[in-house]
N, C-alpha and C. Protein backbone atom coordinates (compact mmCIF):
# COMPACT_ATOMS: atom_id res chain seq x y z
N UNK A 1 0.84 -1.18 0.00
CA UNK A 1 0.00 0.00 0.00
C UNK A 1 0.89 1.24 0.00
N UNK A 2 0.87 2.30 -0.69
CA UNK A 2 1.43 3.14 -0.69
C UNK A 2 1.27 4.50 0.34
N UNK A 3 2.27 4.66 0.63
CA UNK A 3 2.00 5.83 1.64
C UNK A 3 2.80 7.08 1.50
N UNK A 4 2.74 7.64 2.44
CA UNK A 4 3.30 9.25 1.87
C UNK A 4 4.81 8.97 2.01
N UNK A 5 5.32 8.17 2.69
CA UNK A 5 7.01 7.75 2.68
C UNK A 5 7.44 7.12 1.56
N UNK A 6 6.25 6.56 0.94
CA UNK A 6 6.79 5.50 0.21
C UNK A 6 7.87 5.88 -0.79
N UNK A 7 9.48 5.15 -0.89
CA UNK A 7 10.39 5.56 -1.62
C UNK A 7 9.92 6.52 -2.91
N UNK A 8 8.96 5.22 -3.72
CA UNK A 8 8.89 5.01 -5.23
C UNK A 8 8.09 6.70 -5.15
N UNK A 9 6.95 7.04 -3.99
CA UNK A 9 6.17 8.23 -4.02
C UNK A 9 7.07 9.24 -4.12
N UNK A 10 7.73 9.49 -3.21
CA UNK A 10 9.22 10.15 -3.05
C UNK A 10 10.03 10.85 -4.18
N UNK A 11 10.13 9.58 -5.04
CA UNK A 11 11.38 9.96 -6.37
C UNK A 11 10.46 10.51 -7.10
N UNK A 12 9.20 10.25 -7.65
CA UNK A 12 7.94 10.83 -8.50
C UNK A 12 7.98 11.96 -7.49
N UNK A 13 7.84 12.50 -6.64
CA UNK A 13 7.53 13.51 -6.27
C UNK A 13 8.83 14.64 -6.76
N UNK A 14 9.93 14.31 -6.41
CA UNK A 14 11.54 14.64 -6.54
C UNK A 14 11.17 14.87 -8.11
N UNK A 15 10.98 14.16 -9.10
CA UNK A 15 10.89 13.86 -10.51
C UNK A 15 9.88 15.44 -10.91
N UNK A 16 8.93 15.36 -10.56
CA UNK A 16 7.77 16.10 -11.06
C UNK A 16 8.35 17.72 -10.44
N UNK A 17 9.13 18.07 -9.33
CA UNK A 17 9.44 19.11 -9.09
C UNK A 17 9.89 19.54 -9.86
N UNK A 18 11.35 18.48 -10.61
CA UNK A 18 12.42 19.14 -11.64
C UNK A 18 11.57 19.28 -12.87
N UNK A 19 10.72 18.26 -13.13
CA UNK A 19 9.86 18.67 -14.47
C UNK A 19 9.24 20.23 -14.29
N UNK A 20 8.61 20.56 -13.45
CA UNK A 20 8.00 22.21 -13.07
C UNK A 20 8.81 22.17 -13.41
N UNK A 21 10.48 22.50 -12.64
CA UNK A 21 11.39 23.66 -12.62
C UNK A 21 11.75 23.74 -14.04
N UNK A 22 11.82 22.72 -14.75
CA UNK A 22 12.53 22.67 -16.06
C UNK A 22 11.28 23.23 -17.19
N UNK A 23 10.16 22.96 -16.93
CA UNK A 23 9.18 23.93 -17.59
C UNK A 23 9.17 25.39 -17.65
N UNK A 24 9.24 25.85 -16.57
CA UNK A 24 9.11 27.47 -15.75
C UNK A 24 10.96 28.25 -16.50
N UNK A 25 11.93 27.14 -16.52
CA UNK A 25 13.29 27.85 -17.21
C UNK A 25 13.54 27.46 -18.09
N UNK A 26 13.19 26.54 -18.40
CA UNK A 26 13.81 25.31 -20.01
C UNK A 26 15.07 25.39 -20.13
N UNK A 27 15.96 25.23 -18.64
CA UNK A 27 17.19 25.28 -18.16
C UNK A 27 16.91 23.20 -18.31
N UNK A 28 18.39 22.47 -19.07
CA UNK A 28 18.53 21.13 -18.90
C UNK A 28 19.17 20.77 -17.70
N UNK A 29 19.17 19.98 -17.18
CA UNK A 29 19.73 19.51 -16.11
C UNK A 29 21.13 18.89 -16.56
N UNK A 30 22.05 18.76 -15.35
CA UNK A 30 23.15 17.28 -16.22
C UNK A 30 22.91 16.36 -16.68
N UNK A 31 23.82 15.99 -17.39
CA UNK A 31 23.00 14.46 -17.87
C UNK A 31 23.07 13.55 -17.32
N UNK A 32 23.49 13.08 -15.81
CA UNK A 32 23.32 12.18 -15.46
C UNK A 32 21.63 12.37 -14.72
N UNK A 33 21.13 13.30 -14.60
CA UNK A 33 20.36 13.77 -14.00
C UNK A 33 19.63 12.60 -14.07
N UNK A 34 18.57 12.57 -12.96
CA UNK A 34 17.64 11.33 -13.06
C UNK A 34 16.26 11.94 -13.96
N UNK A 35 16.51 12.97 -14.37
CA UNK A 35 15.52 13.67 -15.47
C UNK A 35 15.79 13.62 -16.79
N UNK A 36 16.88 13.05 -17.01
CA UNK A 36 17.07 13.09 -18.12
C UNK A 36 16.55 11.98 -19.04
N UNK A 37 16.38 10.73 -18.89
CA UNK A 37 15.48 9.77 -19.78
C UNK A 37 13.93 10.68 -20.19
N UNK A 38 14.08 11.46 -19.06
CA UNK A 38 12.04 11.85 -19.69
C UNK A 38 12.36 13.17 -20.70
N UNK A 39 13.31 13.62 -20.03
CA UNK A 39 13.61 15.05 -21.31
C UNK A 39 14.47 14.46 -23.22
N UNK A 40 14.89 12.76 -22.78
CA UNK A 40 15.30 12.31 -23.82
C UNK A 40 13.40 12.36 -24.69
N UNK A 41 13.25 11.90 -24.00
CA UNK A 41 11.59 11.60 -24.85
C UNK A 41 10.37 12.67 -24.97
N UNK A 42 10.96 13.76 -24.52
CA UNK A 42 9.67 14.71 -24.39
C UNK A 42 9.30 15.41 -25.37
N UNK A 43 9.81 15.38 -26.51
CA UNK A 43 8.86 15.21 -27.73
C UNK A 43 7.86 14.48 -28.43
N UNK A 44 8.23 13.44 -28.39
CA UNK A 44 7.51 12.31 -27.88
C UNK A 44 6.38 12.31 -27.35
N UNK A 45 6.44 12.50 -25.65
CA UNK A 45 6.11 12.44 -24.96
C UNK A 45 4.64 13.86 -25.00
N UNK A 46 5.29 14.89 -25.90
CA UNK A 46 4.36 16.01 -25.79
C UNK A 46 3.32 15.78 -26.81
N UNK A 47 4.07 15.23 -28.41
CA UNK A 47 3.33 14.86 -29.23
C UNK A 47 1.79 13.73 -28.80
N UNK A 48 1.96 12.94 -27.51
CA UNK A 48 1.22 12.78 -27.23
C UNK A 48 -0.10 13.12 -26.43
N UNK A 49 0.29 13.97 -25.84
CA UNK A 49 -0.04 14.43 -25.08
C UNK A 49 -1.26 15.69 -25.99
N UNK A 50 -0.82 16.19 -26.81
CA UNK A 50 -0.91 16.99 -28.28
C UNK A 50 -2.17 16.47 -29.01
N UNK A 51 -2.32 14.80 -28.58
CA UNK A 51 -2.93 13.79 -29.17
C UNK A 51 -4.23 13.46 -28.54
N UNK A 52 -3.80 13.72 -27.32
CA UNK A 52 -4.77 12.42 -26.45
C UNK A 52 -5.67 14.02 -25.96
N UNK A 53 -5.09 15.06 -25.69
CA UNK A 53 -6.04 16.22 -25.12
C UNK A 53 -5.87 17.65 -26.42
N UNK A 54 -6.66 16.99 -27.18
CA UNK A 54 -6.49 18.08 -28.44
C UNK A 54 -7.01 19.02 -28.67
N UNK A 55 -7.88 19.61 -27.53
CA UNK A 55 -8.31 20.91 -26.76
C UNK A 55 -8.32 21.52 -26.23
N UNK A 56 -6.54 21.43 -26.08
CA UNK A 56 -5.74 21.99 -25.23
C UNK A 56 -4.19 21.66 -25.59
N UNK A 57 -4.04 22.91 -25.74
CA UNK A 57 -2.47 22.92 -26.75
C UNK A 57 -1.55 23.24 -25.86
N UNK A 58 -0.67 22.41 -25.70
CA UNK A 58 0.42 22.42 -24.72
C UNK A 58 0.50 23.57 -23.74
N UNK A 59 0.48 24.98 -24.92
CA UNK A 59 0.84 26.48 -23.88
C UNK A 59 -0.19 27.13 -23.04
N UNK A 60 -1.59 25.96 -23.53
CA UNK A 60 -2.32 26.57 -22.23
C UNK A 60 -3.35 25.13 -21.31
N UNK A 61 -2.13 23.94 -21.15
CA UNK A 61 -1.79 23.39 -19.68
C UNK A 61 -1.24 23.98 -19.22
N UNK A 62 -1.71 24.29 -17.38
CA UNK A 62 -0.90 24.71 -16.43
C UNK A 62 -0.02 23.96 -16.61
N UNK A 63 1.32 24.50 -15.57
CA UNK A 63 2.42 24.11 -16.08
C UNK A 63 2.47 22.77 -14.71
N UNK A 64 2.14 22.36 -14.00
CA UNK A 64 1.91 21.71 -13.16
C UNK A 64 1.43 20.22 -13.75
N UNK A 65 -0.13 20.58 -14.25
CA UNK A 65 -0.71 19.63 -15.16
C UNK A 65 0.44 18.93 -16.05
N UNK A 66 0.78 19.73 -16.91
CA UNK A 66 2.15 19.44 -18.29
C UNK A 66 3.09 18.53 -17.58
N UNK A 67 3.63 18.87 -16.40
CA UNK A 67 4.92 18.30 -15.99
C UNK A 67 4.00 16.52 -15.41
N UNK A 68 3.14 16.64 -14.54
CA UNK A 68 2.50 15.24 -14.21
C UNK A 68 1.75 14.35 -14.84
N UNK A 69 1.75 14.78 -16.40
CA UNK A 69 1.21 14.34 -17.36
C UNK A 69 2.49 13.63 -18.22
N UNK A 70 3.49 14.86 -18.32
CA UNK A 70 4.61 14.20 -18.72
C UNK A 70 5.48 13.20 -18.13
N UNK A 71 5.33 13.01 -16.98
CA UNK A 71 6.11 11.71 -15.90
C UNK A 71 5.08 10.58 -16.13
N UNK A 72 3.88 10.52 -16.06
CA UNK A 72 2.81 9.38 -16.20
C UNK A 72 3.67 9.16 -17.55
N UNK A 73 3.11 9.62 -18.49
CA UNK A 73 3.00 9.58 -20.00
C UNK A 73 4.71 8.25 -19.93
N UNK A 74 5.59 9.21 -19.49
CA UNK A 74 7.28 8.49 -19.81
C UNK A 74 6.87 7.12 -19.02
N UNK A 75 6.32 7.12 -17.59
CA UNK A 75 6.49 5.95 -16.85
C UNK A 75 5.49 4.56 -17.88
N UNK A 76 4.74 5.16 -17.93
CA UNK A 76 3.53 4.27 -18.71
C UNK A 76 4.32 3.92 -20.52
N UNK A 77 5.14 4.63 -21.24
CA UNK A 77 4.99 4.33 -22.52
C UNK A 77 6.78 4.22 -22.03
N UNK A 78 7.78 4.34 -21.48
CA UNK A 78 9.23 4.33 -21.54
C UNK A 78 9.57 3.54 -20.54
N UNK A 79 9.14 3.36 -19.47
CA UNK A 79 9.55 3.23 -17.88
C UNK A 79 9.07 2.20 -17.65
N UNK A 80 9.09 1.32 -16.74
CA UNK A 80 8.75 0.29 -15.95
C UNK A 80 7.59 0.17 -15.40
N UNK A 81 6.72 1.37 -15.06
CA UNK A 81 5.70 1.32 -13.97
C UNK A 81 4.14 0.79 -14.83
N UNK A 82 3.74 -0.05 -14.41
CA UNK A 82 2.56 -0.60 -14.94
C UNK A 82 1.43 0.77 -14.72
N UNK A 83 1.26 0.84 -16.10
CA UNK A 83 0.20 1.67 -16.53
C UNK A 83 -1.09 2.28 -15.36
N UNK A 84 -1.56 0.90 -14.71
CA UNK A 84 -2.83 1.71 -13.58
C UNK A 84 -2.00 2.27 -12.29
N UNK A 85 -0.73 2.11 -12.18
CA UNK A 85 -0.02 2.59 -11.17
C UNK A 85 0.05 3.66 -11.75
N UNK A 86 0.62 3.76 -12.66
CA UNK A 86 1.30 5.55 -13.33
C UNK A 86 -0.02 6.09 -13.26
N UNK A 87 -1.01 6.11 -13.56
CA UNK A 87 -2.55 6.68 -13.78
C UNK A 87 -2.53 6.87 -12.13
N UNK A 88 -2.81 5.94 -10.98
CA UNK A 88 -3.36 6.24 -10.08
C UNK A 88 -2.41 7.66 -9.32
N UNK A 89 -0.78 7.31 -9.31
CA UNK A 89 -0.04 7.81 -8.28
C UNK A 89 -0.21 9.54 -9.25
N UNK A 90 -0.28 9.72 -10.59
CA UNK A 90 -0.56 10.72 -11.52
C UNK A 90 -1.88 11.96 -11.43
N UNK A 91 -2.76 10.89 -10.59
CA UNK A 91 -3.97 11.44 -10.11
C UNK A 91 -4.06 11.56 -8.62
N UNK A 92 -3.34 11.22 -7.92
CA UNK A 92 -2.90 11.69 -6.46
C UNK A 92 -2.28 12.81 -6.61
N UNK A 93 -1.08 13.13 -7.57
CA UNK A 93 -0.38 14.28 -7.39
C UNK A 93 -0.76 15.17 -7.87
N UNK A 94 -1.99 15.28 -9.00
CA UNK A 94 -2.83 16.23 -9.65
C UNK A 94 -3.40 17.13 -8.03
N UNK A 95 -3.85 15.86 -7.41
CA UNK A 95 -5.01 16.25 -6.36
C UNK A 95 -4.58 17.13 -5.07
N UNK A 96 -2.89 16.75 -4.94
CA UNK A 96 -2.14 17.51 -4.38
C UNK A 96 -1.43 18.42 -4.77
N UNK A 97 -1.10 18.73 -6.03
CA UNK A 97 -0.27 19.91 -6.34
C UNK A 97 -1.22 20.28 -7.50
N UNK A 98 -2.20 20.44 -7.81
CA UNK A 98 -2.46 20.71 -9.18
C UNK A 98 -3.85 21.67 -8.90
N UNK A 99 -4.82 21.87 -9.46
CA UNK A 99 -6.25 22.73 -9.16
C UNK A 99 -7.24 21.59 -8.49
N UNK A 100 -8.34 22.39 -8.53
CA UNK A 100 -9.45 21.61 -8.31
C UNK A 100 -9.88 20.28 -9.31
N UNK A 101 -9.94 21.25 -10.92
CA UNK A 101 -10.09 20.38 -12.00
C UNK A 101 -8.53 19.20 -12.57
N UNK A 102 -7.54 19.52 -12.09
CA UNK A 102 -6.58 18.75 -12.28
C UNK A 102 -6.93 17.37 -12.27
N UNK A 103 -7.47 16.47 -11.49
CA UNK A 103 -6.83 14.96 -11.23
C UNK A 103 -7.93 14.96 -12.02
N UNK A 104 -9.31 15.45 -12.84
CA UNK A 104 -10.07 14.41 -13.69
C UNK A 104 -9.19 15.31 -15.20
N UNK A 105 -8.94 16.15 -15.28
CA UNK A 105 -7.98 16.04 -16.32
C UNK A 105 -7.08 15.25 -16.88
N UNK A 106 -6.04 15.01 -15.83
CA UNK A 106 -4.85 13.92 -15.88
C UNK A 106 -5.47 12.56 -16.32
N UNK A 107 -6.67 12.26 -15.28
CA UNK A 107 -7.33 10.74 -15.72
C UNK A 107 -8.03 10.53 -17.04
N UNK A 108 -8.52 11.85 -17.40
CA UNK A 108 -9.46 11.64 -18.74
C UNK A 108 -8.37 11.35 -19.73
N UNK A 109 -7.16 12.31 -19.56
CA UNK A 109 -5.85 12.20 -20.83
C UNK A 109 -4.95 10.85 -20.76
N UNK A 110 -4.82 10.44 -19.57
CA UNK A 110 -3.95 8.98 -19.41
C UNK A 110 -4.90 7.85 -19.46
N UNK A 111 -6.69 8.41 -19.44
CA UNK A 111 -7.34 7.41 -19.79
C UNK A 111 -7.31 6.71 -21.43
N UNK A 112 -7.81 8.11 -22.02
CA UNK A 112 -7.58 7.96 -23.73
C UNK A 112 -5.98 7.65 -23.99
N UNK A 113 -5.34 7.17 -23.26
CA UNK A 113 -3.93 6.90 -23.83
C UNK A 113 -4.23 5.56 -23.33
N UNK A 114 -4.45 5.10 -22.42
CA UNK A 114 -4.49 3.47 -22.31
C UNK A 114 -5.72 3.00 -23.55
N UNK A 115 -6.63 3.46 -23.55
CA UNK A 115 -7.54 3.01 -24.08
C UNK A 115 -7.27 2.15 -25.83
């Protein structure tokens, strides 16, 4: 069961900060950075995103939304993490860092991507 210690919550949390920060400066990190596999793919990663919520064009997602959309998106299509995990822990962090309307956003867009 996951909890607020939980490592794996932890590094996604660590992860999604640098995604903000790297949104807000479009400053790269080093490359060993542990951000760097998702910034290898974030064209990719946006093109989908481009795809799945096409009523809403990248520059007007909050930038919050963008970055926890973009960590689901890498974990689910690049990464290891089984798809209803990336969706659920994606819609926890909407619900905590994001608006009111955030976490059914995130779910409607990582829904039409599993689908």
């Amino acid at each position: 069961m996951k909890t607020a210690k939980d490592p794996r919550h932890l590094h996604r949390i660590s992860l999604l900060e640098d995604l903000f920060a790297y949104s807000l400066s479009g400053i790269k990190p080093k490359k060993n950075s542990q951000l760097s596999p998702i910034l290898e793919k974030l064209s990719e990663i946006d093109l989908i995103i481009v795809k799945k919520a096409p009523k809403w064009p990248l520059n007007q997602i909050s930038k919050i939304d963008l970055a926890i959309l973009r960590l689901a998106i890498w974990e689910i299509n690049f990464g290891a993490t089984p798809p209803k995990v990336a969706v659920d822990e994606a819609v926890e962090l909407a619900k905590d860092y994001g608006n009111e309307s955030s976490s059914e956003f995130i779910n409607g867009v990582l829904g039409s991507l599993l689908k």
